[in-house]
Protein backbone atom coordinates (compact mmCIF):
# COMPACT_ATOMS: atom_id res chain seq x y z
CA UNK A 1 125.68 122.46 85.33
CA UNK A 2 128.49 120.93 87.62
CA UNK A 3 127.89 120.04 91.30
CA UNK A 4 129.95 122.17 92.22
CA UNK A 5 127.99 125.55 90.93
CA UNK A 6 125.79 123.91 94.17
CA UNK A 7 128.16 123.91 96.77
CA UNK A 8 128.94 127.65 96.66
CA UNK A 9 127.35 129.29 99.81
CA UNK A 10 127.35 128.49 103.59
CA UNK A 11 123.74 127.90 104.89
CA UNK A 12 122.94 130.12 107.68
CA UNK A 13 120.01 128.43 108.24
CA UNK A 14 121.13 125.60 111.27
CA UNK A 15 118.39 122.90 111.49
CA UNK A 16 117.87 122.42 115.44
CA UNK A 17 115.04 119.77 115.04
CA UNK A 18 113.82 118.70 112.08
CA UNK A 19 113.75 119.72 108.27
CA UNK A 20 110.25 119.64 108.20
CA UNK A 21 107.52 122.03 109.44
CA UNK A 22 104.10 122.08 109.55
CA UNK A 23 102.94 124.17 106.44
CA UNK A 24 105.27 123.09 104.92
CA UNK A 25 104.35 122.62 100.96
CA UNK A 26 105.48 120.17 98.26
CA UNK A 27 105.13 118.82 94.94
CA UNK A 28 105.13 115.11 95.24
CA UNK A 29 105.35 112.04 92.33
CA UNK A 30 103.57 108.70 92.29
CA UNK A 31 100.69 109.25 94.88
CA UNK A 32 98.90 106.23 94.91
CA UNK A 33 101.07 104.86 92.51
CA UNK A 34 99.86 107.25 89.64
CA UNK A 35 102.46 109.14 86.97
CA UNK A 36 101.46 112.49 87.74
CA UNK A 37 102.37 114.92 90.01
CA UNK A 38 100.42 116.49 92.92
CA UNK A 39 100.96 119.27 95.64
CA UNK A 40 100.45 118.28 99.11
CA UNK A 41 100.81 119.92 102.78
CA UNK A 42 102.37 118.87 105.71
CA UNK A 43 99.58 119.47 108.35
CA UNK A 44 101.46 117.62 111.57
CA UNK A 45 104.79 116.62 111.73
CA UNK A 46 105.77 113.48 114.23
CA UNK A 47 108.48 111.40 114.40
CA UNK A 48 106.65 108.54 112.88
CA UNK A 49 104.86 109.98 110.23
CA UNK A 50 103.96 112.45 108.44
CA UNK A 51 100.17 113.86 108.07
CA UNK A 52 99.73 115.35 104.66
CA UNK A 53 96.45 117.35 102.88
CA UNK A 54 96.68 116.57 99.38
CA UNK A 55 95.41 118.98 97.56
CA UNK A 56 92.81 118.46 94.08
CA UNK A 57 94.56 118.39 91.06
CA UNK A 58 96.91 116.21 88.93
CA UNK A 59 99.79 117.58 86.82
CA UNK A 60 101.54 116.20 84.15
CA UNK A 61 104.36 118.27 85.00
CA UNK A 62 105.70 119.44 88.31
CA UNK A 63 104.31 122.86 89.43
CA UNK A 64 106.52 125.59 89.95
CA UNK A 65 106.80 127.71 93.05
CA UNK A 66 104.96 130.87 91.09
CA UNK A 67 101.95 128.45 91.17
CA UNK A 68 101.93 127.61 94.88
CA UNK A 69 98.98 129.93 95.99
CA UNK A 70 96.61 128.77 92.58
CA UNK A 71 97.49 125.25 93.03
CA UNK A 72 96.71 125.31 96.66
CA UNK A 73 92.94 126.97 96.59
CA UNK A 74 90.08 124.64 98.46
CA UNK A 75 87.31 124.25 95.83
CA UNK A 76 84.06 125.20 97.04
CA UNK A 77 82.50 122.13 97.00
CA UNK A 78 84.36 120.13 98.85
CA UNK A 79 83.25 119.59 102.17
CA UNK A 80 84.59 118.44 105.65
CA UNK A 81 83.89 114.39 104.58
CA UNK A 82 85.89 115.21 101.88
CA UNK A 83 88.32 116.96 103.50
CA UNK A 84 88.89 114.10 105.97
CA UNK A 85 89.37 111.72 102.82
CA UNK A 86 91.90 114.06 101.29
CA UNK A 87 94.08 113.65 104.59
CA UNK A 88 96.92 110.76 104.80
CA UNK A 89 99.15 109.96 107.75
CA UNK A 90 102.39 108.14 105.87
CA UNK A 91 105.65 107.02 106.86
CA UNK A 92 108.48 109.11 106.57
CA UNK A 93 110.21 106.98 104.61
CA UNK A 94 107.11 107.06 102.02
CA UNK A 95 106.60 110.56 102.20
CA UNK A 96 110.58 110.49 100.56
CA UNK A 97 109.79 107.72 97.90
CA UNK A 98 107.12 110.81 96.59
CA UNK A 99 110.26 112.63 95.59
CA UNK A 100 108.77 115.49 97.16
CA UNK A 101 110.03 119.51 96.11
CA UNK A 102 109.44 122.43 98.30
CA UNK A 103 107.06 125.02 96.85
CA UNK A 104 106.52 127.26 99.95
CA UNK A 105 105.13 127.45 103.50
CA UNK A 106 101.44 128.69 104.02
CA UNK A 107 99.13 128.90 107.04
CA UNK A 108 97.41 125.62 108.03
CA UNK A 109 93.70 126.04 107.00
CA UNK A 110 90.95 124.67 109.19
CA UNK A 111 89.52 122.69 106.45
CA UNK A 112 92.87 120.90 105.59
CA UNK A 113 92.86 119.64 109.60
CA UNK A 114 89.43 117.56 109.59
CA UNK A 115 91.25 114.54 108.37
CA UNK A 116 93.68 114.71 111.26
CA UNK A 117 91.66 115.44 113.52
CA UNK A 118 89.64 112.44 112.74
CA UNK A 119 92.37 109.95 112.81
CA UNK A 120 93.37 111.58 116.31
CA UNK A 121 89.58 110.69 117.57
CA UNK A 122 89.72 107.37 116.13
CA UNK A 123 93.08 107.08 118.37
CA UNK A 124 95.68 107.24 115.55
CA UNK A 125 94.96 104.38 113.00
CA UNK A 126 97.32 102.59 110.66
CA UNK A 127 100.24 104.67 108.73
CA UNK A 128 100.66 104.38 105.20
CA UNK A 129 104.29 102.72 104.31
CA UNK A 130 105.15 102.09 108.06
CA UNK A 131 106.30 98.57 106.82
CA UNK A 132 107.46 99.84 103.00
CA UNK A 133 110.79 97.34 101.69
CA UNK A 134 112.08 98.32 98.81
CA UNK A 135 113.25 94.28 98.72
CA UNK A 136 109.41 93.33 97.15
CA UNK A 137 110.18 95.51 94.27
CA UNK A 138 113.02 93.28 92.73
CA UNK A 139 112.94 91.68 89.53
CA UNK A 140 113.38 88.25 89.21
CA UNK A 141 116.34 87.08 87.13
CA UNK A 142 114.16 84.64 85.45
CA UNK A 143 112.13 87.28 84.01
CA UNK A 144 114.56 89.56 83.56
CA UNK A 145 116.24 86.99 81.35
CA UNK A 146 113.22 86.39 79.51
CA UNK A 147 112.44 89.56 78.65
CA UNK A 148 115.74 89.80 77.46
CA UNK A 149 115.53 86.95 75.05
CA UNK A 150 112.60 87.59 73.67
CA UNK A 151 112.86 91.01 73.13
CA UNK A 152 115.80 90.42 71.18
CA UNK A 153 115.01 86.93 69.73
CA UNK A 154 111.57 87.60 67.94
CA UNK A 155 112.88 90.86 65.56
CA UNK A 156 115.80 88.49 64.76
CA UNK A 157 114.06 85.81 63.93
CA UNK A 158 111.81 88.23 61.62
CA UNK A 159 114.21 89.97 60.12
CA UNK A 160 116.49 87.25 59.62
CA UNK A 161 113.11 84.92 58.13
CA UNK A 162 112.42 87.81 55.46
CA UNK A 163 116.13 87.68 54.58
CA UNK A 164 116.29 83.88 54.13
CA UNK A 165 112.95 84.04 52.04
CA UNK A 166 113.82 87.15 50.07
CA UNK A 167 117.13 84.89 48.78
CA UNK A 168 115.25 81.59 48.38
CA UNK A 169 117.53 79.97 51.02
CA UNK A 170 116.62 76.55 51.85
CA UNK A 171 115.45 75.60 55.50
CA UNK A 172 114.60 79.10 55.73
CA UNK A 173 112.15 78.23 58.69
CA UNK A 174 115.11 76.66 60.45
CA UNK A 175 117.64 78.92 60.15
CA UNK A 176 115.75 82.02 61.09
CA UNK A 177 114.41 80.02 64.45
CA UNK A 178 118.23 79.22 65.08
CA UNK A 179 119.32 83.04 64.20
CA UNK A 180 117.00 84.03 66.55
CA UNK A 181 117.51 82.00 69.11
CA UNK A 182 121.24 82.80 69.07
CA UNK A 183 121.06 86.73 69.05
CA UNK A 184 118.57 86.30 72.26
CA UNK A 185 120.82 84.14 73.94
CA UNK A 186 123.59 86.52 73.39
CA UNK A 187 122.05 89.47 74.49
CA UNK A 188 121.47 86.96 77.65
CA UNK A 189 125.06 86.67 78.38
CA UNK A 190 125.89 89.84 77.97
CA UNK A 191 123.82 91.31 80.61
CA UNK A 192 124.32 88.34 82.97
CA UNK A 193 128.29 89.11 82.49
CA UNK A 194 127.95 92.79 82.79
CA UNK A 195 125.95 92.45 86.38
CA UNK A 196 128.34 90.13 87.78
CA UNK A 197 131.51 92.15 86.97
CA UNK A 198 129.75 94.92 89.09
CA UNK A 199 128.06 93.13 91.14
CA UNK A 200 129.19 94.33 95.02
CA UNK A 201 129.10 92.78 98.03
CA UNK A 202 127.34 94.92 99.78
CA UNK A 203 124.09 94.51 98.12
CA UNK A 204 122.03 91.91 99.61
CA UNK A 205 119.39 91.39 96.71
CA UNK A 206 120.69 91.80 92.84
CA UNK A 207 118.20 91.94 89.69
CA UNK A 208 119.93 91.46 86.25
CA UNK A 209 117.38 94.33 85.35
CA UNK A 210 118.10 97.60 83.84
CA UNK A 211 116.77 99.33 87.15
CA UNK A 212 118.50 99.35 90.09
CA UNK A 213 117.57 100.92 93.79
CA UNK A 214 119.04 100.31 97.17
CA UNK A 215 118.47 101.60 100.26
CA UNK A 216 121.04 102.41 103.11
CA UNK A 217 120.90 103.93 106.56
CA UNK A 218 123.49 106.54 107.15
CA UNK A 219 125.25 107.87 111.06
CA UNK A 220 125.52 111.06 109.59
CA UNK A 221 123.32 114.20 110.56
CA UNK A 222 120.35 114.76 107.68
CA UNK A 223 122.27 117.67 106.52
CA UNK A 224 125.71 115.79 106.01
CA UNK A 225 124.02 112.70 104.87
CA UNK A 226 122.21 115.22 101.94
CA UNK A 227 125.61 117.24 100.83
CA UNK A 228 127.12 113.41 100.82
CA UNK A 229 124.54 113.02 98.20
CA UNK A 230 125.31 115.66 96.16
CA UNK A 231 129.00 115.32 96.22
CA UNK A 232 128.19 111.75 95.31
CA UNK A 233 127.18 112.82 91.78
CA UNK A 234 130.15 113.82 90.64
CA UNK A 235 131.63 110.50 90.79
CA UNK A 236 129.15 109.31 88.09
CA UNK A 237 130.67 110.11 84.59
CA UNK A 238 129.05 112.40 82.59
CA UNK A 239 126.13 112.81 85.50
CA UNK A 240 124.64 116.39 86.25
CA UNK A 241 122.12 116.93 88.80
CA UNK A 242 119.33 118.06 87.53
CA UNK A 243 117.21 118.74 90.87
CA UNK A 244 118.61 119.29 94.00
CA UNK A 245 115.92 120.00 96.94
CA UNK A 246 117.13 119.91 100.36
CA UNK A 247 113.95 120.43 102.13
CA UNK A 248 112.12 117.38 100.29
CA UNK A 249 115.42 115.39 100.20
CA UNK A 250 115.02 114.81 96.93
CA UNK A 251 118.42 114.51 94.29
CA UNK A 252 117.69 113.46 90.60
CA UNK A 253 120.64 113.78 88.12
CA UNK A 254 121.03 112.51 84.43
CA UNK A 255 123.64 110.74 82.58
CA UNK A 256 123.61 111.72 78.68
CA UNK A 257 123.46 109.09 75.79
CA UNK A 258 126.33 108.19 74.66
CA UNK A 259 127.10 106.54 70.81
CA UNK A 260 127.89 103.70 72.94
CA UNK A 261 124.91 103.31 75.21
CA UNK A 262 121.98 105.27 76.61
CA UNK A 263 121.58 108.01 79.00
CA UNK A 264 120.54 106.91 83.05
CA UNK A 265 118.52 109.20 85.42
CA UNK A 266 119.78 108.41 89.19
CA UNK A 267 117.31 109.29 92.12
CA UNK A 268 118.94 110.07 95.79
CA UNK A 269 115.69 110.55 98.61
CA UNK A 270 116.34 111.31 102.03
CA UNK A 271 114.42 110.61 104.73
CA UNK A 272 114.68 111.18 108.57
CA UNK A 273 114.09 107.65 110.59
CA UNK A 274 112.12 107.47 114.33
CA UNK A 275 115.55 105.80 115.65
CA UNK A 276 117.97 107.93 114.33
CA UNK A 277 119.80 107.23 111.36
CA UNK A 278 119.47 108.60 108.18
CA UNK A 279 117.46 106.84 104.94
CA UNK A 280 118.64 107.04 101.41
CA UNK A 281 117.16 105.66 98.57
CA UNK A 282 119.21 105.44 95.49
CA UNK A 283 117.62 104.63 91.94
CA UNK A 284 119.40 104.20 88.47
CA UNK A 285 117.63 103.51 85.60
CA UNK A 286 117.97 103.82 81.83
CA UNK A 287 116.71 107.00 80.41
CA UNK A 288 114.99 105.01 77.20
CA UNK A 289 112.18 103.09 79.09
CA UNK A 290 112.25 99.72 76.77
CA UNK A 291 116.18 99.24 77.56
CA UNK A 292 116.12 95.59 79.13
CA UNK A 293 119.93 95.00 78.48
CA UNK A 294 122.10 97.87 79.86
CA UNK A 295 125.61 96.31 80.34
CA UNK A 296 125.54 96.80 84.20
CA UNK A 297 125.87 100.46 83.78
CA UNK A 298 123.07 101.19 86.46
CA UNK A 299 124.14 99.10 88.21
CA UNK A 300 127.77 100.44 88.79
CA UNK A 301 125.89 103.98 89.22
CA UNK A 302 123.75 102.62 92.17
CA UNK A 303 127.23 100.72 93.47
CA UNK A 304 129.32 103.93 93.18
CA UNK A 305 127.03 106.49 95.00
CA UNK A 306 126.64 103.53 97.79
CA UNK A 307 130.59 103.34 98.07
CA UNK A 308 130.83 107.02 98.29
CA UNK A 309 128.14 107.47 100.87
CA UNK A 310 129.55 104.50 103.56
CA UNK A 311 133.32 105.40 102.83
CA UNK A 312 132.49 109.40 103.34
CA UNK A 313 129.97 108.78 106.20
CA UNK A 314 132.16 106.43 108.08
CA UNK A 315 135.25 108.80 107.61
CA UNK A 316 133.60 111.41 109.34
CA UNK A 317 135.56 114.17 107.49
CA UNK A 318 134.64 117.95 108.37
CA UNK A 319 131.46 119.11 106.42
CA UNK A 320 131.25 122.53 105.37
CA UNK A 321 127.39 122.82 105.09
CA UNK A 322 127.00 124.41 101.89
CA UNK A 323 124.33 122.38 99.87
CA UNK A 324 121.72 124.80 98.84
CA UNK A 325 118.54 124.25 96.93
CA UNK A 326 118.08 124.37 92.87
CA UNK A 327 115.30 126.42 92.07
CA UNK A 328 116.07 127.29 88.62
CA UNK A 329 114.28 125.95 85.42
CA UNK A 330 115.83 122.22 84.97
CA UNK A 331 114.87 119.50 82.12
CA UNK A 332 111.75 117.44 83.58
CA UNK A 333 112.68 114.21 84.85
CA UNK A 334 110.71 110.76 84.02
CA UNK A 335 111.23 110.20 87.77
């Protein structure tokens, strides 16, 4: 499905204040760092943070909106200490890096307040991700590289020992350690060339690895700054978005394998900031999880949507407002 089959109807909606409401319901990804998804509510909504009620229950795939009112029942037995441990205040910024999905609004419950309540009496304690860089989660090159080489290296050098022995070459020992050696060094080169031609200026910190994020602040309202996003899509080759949530701020589109190379999955999150500007994440990385040499290509995704945001944002061309949310069944996402 093209971009474009999203940017079909005006939004009547006009959002005053804020995206966010309290009620408001989500799927979210990576809570506490996990692989599963979980459904969480929005019980206050500040500037600063964000209070959430995370609900019992881990999913292995992200719950559809039919669900909400099943996945969203109290169990019995928990009870208001529980309740108040089941309550988080995070970061706005964090609450985006959950790639969260709207599901629905529902009346807060008294149960799913204890834990707010508490950190209100305790005079507002620490918030989860207030201090979240993006910075600490780059590779070193150094172990980037040696991944690389020995990833590559080792099956040469067994596959290249069996042929030697299999033809009763002399100095097989030698030559195998040398083959492999020289396929792993290769491979090294290739990806150190391939992230230099795209390397781009404007990225502070680059890994040679085959995932690539970067973060930018954008002038632009939250609702220009998201439809930037989506437009930004189309100037990936091959790329179609394969979840587009406006509420959450959450984009995730896929580029498909190729003979050539393999597939990417790119990651857009939105966030709104306590001074003003606008947060985006962007994420590229190679759909095959094991990939360590990818010839730049996420990086060039993660350097085109990053052109395309500044050069649109700073031009500060009309915006027509017509980004609206994919509901339909889509592929799941390893995001």
């Amino acid at each position: 499905m093209e971009v474009s089959s999203y940017l079909h109807e005006v939004t009547e909606r006009v959002m005053l204040n804020d995206h966010l409401s309290e009620g408001d319901i989500f799927s979210i990804f990576g809570f506490n760092g996990d692989g599963v998804f979980r459904v969480t509510k929005l019980v206050k909504v500040r500037a600063n943070c964000l209070h959430l009620f995370v609900y019992d229950g881990e999913y292995s795939k992200r719950p559809a909106d039919t669900e909400l009112d099943s996945v969203i029942k109290i169990p019995v037995w928990i009870d208001s200490q529980l309740s108040r441990e089941m309550s988080l205040p995070v970061s706005r910024k964090l609450f985006s890096l959950m790639r969260p999905v709207y599901m629905g609004t529902r009346p807060l419950d008294d149960m799913e307040l204890n834990g707010y309540r508490q950190w209100c009496l305790t005079g507002g304690g620490e918030i989860v991700g207030s201090h979240v860089s993006l910075d600490d989660e780059i590779d070193k090159n150094s172990r980037v590289y040696g991944r690389i080489f020995f990833s590559f290296s080792m099956p040469s050098f067994l596959s290249s020992g069996l042929y030697f022995l299999a033809y009763s070459v002399k100095s097989w020992l030698l030559y195998s350690v040398l083959t492999g050696i020289a396929f792993g060094a290769i491979m090294v080169i290739l990806q150190w060339g391939s992230i230099r031609r795209y390397r781009h200026d404007t990225l502070r910190k680059i890994s040679a690895s085959s995932i690539q994020f970067h973060e930018i602040e954008m002038t632009s309202s939250y609702n220009e700054a998201f439809e930037l996003g989506v437009r930004a899509l189309s100037d990936i080759k091959s790329c179609h978005p394969i979840l587009i949530d406006r509420k959450g701020g959450t984009i995730e589109g896929r580029v498909r394998s190729s003979l050539m190379e393999d597939g990417q999955e790119i990651l857009l999150v939105f966030h709104k900031s306590e001074s003003g500007p606008v947060g985006c994440v962007v994420w590229s990385e190679s759909i095959a999880g094991t990939t360590t040499v990818d010839m730049g290509r996420n990086l060039l995704n993660v350097n085109t949507i990053i052109s395309h945001l500044k050069s649109s944002s700073a031009s500060k061309e009309p915006f027509s407002m017509d980004v609206v949310d994919n509901k339909a069944a889509k592929p799941e996402s390893k995001f």
